[in-house]
N, C-alpha and C. Protein backbone atom coordinates (compact mmCIF):
# COMPACT_ATOMS: atom_id res chain seq x y z
N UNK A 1 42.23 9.16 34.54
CA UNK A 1 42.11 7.77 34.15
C UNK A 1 42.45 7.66 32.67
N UNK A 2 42.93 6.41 32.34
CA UNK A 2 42.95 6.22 31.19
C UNK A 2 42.11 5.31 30.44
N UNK A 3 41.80 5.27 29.15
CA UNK A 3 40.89 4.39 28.19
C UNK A 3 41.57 4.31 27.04
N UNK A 4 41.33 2.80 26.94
CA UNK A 4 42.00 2.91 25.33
C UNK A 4 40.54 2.09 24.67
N UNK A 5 40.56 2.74 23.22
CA UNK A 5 39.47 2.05 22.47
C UNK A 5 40.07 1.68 21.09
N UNK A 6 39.37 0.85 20.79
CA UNK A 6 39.61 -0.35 20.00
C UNK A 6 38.84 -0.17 18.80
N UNK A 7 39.16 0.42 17.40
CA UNK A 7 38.25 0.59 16.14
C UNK A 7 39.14 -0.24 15.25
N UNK A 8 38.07 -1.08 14.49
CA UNK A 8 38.10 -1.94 13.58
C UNK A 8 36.66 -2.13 12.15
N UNK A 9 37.37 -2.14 11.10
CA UNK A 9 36.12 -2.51 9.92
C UNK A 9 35.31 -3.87 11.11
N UNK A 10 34.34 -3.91 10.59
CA UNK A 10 33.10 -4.70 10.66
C UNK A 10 32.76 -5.52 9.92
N UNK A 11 32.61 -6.59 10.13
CA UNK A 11 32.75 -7.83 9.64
C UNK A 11 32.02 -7.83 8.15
N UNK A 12 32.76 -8.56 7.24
CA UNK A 12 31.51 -8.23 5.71
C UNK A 12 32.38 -6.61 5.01
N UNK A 13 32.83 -6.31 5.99
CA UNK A 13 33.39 -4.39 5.33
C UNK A 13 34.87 -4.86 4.82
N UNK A 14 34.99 -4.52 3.82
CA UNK A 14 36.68 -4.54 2.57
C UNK A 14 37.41 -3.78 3.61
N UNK A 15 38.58 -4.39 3.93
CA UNK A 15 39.60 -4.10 4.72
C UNK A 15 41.09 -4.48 3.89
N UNK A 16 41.61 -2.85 3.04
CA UNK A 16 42.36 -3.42 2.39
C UNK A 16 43.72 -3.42 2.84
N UNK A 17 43.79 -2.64 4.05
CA UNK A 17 45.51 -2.88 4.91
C UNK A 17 45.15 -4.33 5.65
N UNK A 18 44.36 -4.75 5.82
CA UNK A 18 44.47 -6.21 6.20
C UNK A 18 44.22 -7.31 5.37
N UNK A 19 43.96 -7.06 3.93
CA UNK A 19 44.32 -8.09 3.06
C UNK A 19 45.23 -7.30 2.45
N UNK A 20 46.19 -6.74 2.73
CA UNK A 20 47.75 -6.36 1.98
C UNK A 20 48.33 -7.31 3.07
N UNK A 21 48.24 -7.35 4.30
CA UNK A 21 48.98 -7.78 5.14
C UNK A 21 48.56 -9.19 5.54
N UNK A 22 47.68 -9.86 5.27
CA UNK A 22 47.25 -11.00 5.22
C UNK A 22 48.07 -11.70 3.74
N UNK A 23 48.27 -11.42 2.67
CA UNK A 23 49.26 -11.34 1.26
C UNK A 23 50.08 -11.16 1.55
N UNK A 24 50.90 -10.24 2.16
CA UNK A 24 52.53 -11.11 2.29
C UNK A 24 52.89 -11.77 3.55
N UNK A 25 52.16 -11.96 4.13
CA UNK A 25 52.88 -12.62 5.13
C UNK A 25 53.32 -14.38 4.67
N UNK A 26 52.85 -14.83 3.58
CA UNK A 26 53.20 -16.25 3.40
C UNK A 26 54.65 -15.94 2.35
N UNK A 27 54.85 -14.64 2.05
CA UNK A 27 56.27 -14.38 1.61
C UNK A 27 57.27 -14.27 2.90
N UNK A 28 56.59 -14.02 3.68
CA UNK A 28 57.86 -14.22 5.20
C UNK A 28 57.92 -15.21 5.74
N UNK A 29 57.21 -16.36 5.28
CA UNK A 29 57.20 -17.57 5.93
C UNK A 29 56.35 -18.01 6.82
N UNK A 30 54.98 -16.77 6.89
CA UNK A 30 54.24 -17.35 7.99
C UNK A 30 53.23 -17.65 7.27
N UNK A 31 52.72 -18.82 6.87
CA UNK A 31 51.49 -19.75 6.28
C UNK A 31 50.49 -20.09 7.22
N UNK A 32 49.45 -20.13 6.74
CA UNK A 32 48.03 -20.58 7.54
C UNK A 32 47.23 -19.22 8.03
N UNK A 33 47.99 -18.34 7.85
CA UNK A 33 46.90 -16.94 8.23
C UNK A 33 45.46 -17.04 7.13
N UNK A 34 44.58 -17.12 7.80
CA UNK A 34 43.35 -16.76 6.56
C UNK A 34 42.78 -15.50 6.68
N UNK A 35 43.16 -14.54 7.52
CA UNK A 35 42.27 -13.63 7.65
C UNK A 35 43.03 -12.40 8.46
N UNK A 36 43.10 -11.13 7.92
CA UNK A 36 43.72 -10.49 9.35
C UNK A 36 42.54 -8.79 9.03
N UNK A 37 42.11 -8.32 9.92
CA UNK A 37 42.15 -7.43 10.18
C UNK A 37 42.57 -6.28 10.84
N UNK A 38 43.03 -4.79 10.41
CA UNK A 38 43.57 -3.63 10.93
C UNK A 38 42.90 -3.14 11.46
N UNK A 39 43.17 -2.91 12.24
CA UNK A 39 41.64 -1.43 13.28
C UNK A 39 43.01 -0.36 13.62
N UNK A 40 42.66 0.39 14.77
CA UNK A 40 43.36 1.47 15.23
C UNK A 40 43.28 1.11 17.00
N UNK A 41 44.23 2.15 17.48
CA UNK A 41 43.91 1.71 19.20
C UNK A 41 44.12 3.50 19.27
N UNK A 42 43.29 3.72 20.00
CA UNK A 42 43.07 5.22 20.90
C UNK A 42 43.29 5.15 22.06
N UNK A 43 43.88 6.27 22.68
CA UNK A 43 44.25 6.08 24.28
C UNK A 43 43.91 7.35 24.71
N UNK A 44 43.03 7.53 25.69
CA UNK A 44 42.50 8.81 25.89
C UNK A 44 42.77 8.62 27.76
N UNK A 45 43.43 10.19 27.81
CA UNK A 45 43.55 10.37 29.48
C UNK A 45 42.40 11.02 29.73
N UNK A 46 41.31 10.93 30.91
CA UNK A 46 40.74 11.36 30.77
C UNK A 46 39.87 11.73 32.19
N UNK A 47 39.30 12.62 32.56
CA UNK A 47 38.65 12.79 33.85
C UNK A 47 37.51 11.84 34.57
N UNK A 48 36.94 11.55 33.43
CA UNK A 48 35.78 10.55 33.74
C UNK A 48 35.56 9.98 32.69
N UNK A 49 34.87 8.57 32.51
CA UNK A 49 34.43 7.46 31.29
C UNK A 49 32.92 8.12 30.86
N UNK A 50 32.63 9.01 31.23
CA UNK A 50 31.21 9.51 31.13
C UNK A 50 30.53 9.46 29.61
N UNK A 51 31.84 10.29 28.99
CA UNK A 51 31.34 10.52 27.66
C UNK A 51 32.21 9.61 26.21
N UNK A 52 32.62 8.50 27.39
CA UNK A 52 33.46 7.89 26.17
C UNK A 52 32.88 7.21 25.42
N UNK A 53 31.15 6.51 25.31
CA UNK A 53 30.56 6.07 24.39
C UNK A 53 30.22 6.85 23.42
N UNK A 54 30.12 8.20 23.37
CA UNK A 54 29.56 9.44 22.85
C UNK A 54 30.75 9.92 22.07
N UNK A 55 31.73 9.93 22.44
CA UNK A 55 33.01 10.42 21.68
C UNK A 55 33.43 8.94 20.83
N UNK A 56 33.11 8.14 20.94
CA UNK A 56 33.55 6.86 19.73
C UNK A 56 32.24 7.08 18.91
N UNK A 57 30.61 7.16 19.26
CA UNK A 57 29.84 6.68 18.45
C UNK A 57 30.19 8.15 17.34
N UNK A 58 30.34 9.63 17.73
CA UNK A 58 29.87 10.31 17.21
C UNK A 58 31.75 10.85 16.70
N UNK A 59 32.93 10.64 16.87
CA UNK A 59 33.88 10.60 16.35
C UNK A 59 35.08 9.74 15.89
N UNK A 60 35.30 8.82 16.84
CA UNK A 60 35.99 7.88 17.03
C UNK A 60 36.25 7.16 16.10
N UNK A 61 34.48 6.74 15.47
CA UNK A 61 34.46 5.58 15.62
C UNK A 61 33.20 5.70 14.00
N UNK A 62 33.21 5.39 12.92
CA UNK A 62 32.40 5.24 12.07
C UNK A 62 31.30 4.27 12.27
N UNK A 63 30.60 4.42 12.56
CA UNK A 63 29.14 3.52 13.11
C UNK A 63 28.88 2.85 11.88
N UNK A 64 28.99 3.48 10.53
CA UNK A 64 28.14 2.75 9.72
C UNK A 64 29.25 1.79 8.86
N UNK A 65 30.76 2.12 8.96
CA UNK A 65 31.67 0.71 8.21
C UNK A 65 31.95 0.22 9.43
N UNK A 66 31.97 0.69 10.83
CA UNK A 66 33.09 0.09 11.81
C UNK A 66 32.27 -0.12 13.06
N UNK A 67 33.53 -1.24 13.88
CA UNK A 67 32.88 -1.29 15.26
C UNK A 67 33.89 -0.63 16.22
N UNK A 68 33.68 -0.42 17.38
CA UNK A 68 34.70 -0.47 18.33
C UNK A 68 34.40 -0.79 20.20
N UNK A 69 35.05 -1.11 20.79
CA UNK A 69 34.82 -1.60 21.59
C UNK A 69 36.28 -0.58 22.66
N UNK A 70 35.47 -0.26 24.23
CA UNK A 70 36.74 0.51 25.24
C UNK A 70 36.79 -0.39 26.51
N UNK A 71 38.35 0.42 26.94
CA UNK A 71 38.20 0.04 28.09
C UNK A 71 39.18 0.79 29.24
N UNK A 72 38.80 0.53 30.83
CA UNK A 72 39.36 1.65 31.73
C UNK A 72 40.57 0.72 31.35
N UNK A 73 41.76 1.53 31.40
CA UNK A 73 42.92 0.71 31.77
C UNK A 73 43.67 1.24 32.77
N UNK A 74 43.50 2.54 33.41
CA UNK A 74 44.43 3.01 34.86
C UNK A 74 43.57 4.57 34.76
């Protein structure tokens, strides 16, 4: 099976590839963005979902700047 998980700063946490990229985008012409955040996407093949809360809380995934959120996808 596969899982992909979803890590992102946490709301309130300095996210500075997403205010670099929130800053130029009104140099490309796209105006009205107020906000963007970067996370990462993980894709893990895997035998069973057993231990996939356990492998984000304790590697994945920084508990104390970040969140993340999974899911089965095949």
């Amino acid at each position: 099976m596969r899982v992909r998980v979803l890590v992102r700063p946490k709301r309130g946490i300095l996210d500075p590839q997403g205010e670099a990229v929130r800053s130029a985008l009104p140099a490309l012409g796209f105006e009205g963005v107020r906000s963007v955040r970067v996370g990462r996407l993980i894709e893990l093949e895997l035998e069973s979902e057993a231990e996939v809360e356990a492998m984000c809380r304790r590697l994945l995934a920084n508990p104390t700047t970040e969140e993340y959120e999974w899911e089965v996808v095949g």
